[in-house]
Protein backbone atom coordinates (compact mmCIF):
# COMPACT_ATOMS: atom_id res chain seq x y z
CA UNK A 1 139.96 36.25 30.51
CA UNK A 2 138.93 32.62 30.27
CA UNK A 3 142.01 31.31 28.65
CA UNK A 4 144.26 33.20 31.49
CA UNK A 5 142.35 31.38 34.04
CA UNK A 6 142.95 28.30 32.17
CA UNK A 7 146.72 29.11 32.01
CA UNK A 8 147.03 29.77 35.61
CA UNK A 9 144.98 27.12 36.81
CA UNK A 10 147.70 24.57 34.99
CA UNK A 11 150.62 26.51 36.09
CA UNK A 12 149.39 25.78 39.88
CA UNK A 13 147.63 22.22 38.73
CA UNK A 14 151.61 21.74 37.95
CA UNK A 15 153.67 23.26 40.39
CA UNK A 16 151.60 20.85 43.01
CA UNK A 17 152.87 18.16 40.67
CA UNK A 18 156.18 18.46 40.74
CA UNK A 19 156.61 18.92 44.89
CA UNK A 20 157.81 16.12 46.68
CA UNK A 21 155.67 13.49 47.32
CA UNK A 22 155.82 14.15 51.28
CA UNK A 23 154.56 17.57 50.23
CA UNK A 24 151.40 15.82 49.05
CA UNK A 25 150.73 13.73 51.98
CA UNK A 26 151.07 17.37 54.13
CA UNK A 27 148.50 19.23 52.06
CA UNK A 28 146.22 16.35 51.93
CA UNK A 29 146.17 16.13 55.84
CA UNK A 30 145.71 19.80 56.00
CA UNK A 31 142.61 19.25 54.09
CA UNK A 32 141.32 16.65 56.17
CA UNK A 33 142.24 18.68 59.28
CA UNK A 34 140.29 21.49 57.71
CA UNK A 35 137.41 19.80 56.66
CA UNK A 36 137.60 17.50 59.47
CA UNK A 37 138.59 19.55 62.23
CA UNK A 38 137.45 23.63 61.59
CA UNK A 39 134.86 23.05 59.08
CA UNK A 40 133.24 19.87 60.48
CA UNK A 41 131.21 19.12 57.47
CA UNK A 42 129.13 16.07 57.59
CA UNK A 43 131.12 15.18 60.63
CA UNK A 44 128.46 13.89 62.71
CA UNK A 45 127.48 11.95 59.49
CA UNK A 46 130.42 10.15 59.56
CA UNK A 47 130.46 9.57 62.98
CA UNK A 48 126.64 8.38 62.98
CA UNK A 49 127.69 5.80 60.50
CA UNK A 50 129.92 4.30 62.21
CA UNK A 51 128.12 4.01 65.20
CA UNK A 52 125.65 1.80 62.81
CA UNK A 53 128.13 -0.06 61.51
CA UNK A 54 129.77 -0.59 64.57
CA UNK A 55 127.80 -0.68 67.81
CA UNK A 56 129.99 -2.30 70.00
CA UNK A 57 133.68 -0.76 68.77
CA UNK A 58 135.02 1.48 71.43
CA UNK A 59 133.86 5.19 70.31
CA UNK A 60 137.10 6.30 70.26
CA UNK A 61 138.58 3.61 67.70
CA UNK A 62 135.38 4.85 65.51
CA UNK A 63 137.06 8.28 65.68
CA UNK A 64 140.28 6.98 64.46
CA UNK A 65 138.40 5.53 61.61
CA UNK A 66 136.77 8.42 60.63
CA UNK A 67 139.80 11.01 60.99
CA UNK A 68 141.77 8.33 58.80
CA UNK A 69 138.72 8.03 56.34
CA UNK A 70 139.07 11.85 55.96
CA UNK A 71 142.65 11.51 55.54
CA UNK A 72 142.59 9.53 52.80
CA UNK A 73 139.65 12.20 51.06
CA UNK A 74 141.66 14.87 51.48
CA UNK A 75 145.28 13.24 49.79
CA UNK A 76 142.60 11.70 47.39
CA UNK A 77 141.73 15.61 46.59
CA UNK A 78 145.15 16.92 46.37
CA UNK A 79 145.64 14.08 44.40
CA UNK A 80 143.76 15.43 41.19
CA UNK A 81 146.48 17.80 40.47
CA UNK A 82 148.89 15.06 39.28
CA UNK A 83 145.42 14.43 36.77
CA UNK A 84 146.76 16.40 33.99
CA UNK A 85 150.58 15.01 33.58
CA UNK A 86 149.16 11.25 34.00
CA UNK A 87 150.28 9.10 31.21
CA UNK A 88 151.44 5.32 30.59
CA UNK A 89 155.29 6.79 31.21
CA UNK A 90 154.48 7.68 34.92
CA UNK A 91 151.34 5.83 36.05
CA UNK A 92 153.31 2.77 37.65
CA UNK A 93 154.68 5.55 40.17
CA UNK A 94 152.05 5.54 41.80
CA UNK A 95 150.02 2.53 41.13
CA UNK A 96 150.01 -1.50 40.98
CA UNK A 97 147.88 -4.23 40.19
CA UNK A 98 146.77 -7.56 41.69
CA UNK A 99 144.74 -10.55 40.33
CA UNK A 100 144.37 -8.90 36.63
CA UNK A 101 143.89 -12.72 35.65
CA UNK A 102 140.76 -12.83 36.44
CA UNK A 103 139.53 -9.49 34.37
CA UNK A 104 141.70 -11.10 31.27
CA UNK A 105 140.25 -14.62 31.71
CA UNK A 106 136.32 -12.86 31.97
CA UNK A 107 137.36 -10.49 28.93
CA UNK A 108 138.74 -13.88 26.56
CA UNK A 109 134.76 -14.93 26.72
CA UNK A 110 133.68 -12.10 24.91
CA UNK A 111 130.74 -10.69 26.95
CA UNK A 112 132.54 -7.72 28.13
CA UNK A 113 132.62 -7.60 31.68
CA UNK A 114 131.02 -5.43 35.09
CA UNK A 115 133.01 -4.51 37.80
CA UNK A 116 131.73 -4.30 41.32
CA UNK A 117 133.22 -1.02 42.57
CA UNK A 118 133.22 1.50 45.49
CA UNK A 119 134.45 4.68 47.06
CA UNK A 120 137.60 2.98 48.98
CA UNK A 121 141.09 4.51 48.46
CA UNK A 122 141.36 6.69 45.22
CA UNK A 123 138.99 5.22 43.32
CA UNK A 124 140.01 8.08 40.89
CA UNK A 125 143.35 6.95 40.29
CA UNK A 126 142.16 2.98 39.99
CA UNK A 127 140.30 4.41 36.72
CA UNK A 128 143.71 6.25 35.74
CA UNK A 129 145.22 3.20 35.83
CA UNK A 130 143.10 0.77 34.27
CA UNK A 131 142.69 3.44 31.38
CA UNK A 132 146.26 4.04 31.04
CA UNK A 133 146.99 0.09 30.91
CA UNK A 134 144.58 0.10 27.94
CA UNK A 135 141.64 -1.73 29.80
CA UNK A 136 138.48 -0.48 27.55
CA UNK A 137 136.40 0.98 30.80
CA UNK A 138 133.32 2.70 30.66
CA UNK A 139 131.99 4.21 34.17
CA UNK A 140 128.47 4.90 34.99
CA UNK A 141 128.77 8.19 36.41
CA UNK A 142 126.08 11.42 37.59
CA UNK A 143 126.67 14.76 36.26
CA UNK A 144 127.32 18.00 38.08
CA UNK A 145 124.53 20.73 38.03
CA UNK A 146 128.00 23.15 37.61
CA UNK A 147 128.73 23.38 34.03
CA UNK A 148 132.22 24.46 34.28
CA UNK A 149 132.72 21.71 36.82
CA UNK A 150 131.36 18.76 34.81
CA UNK A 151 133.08 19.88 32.08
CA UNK A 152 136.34 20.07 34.16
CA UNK A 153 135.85 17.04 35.70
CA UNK A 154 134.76 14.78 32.93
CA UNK A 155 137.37 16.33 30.62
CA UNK A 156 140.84 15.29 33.08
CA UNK A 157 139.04 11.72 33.09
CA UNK A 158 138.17 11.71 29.24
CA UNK A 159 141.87 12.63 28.48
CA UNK A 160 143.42 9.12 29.91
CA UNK A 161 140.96 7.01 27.80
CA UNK A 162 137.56 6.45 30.24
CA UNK A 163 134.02 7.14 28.63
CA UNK A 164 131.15 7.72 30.17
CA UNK A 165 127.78 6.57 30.73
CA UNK A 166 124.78 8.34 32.62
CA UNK A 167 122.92 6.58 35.85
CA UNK A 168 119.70 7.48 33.90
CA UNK A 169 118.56 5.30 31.15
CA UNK A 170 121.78 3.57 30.66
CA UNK A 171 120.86 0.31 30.32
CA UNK A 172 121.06 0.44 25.78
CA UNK A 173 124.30 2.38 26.48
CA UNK A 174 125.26 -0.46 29.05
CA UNK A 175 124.30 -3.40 26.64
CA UNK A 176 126.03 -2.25 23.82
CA UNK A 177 129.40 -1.84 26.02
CA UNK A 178 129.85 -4.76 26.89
CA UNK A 179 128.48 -6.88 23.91
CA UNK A 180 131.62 -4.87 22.54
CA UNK A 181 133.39 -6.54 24.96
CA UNK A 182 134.63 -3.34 26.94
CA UNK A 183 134.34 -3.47 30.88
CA UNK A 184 131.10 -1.28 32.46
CA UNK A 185 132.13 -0.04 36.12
CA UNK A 186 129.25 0.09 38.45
CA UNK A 187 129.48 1.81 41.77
CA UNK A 188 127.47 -0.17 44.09
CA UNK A 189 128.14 1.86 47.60
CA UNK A 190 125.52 4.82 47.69
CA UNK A 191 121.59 5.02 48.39
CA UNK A 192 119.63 4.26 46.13
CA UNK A 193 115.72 4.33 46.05
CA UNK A 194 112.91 2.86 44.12
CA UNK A 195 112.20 2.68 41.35
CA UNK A 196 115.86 1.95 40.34
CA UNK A 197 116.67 0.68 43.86
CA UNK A 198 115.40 -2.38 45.89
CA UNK A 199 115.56 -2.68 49.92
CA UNK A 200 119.13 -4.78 50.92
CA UNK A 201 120.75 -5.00 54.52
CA UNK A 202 124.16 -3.06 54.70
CA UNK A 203 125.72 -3.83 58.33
CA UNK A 204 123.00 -4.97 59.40
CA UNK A 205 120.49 -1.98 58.81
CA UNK A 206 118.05 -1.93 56.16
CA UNK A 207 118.77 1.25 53.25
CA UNK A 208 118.74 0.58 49.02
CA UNK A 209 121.11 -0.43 46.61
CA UNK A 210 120.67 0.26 42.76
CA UNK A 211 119.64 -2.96 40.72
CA UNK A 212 121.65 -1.99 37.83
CA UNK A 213 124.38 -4.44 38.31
CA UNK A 214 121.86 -7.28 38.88
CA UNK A 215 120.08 -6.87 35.81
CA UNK A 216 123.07 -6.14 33.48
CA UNK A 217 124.67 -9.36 34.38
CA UNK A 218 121.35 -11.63 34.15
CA UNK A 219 120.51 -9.90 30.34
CA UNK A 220 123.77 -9.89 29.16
CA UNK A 221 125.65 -12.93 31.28
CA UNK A 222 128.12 -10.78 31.63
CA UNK A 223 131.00 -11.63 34.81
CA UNK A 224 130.90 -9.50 38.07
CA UNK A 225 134.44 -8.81 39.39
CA UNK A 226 134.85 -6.95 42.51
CA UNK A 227 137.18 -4.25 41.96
CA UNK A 228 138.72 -1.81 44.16
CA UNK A 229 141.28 0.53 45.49
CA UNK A 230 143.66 0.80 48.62
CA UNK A 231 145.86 3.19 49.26
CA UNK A 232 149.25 2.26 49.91
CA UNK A 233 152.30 4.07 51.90
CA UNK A 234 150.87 7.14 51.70
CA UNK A 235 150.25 7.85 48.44
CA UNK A 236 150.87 4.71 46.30
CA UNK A 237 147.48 2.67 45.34
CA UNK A 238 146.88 -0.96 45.14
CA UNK A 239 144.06 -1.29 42.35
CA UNK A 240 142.45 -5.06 43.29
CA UNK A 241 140.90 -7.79 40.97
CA UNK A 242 138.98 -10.52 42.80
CA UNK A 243 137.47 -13.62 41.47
CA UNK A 244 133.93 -13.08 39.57
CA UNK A 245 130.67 -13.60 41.45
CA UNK A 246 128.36 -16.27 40.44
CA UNK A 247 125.29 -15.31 39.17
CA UNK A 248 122.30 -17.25 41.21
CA UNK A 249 118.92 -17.39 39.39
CA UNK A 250 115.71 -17.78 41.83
CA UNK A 251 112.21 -18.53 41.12
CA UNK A 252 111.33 -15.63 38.83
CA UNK A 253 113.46 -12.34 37.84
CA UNK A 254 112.26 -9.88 40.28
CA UNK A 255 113.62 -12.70 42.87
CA UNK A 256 117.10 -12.73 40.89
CA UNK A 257 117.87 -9.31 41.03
CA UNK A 258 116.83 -8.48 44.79
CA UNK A 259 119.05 -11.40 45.35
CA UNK A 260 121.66 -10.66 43.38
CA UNK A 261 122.10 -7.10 44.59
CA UNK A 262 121.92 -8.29 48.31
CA UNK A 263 124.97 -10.72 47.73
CA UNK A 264 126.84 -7.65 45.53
CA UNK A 265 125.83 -5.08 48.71
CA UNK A 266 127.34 -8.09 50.96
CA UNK A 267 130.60 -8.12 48.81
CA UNK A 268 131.34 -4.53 49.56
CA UNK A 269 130.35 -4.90 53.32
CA UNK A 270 133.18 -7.55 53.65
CA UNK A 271 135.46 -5.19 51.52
CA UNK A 272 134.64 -2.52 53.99
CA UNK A 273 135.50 -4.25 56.64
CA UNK A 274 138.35 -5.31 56.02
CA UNK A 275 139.56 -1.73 55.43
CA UNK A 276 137.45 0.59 57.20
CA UNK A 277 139.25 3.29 57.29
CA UNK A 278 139.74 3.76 53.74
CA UNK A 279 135.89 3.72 52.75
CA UNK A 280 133.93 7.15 52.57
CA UNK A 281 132.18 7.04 55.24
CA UNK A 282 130.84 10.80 54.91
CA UNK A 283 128.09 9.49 52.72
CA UNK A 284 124.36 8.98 53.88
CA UNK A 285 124.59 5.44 52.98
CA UNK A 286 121.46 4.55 55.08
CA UNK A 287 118.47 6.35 54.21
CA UNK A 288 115.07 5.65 54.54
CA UNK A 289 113.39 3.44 51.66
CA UNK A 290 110.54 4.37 50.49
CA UNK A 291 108.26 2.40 47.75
């Protein structure tokens, strides 16, 4: 029965494929409308948020934000049919590239490189692409408590090139990436508590952001590059490079790091506002931080 299942679920995976791109954009906004709309989930999360973020924005242009933030999650999860029949032939369809120089300049030093991500766009697709354009990435990325689903997931991802590396313990796994010179992604956006987390201010409010990053770059001297995604005309995606992010060393280590991760959790604060709507705001981003 199991490879039937498998059968049918690429038959559908590629009849979505192959509709017209317009299609797409329809049965992404009829997810959003659903999960948005009918289901509500997490919609006064979303809408708590961004009444944090912004206090003084008239509530109904905080609505606007969040209905387009959902729109953009639900063409983002119609958009993992097209998974499957990604390859180097068909990728620049749907995606571009701006400021590579600077991940090709940080790569000619030899230290491998991090890159400052988070959950704008389809951040999905920006791993597609770097994959497909032969950029050696490695992601740090959780695992599902579903089997089927982690295997599912992990396994459309694995296919275009991308390896993985757990949250937990990674730092060995983390060294050894980029002293061979491949490019660790670190996801920089969610909660994160002690011990592996350190207090920062996101929009003003106080919540925790992982140290990982931090530390990886002071060990290793590795660049940060901000990287991220915006989605483009519907359902094209602009995958961004920006200039690396010098490292400042304080008084002592603990210092550096808490530092460090501040001016990384003030990077993606400026990259969130200058796209709002395309950030997931449906995450509990500010959670109380407990030592």
């Amino acid at each position: 029965m199991k490879p039937l299942l498998i059968w049918a679920a690429k038959r559908f995976a590629y009849l979505i494929f192959k509709l017209p791109k317009w299609i797409h954009l329809v049965l992404g906004d009829a997810v959003a409308y659903l999960w948005w709309s009918l289901l509500r989930i997490r919609r006064e999360v979303v809408l708590s948020n961004l009444k944090l973020a912004y206090p003084d924005m008239d509530p109904l242009e905080r609505k606007k934000i969040a209905w387009k933030s959902m729109q953009n999650l639900g063409r983002g999860a119609v958009e993992y049919f097209k998974f499957p029949f990604l390859s180097k032939k068909n990728i620049n369809n749907w995606v571009r590239f701006e400021g590579e120089e600077h991940i090709e300049a940080a790569l000619k030093k030899g230290k491998g490189v991090c890159l400052l991500s988070l959950h704008t766009g389809n951040g999905d697709f920006a791993l597609a692409g770097l994959a497909l354009a032969d950029y050696p990435i490695c992601l740090i990325s959780k695992e599902f408590k579903i089997k089927w689903l982690n295997e599912l997931w992990f396994s459309l991802r694995g296919r275009l090139g991308m390896t993985f590396i757990p949250p937990r313990n990674s730092s060995f796994s983390v060294i050894r990436s980029l002293k061979k010179n491949k490019i660790v992604i670190f996801v920089l956006d969610q909660f994160m508590g002690p011990p592996i987390g350190v207090r920062t201010q996101f929009f003003g409010h106080e919540t925790g952001t992982a140290l990982g990053l931090a530390v990886m770059a002071m060990r290793t001297g590795a660049e940060v590059i901000p990287l991220y995604t915006i989605r483009e005309n519907g359902n094209h995606h602009l995958i961004k490079f920006e200039a690396p992010i010098p490292f400042e060393t304080k008084e002592d280590r603990p210092s550096t790091t808490a530092h460090m991760t501040q001016v990384y959790t003030d990077k993606i604060e400026q990259i969130i506002r200058q796209y709002p709507d395309q950030w997931m705001w449906v995450h509990r981003r500010w959670k109380e931080f407990k030592d």
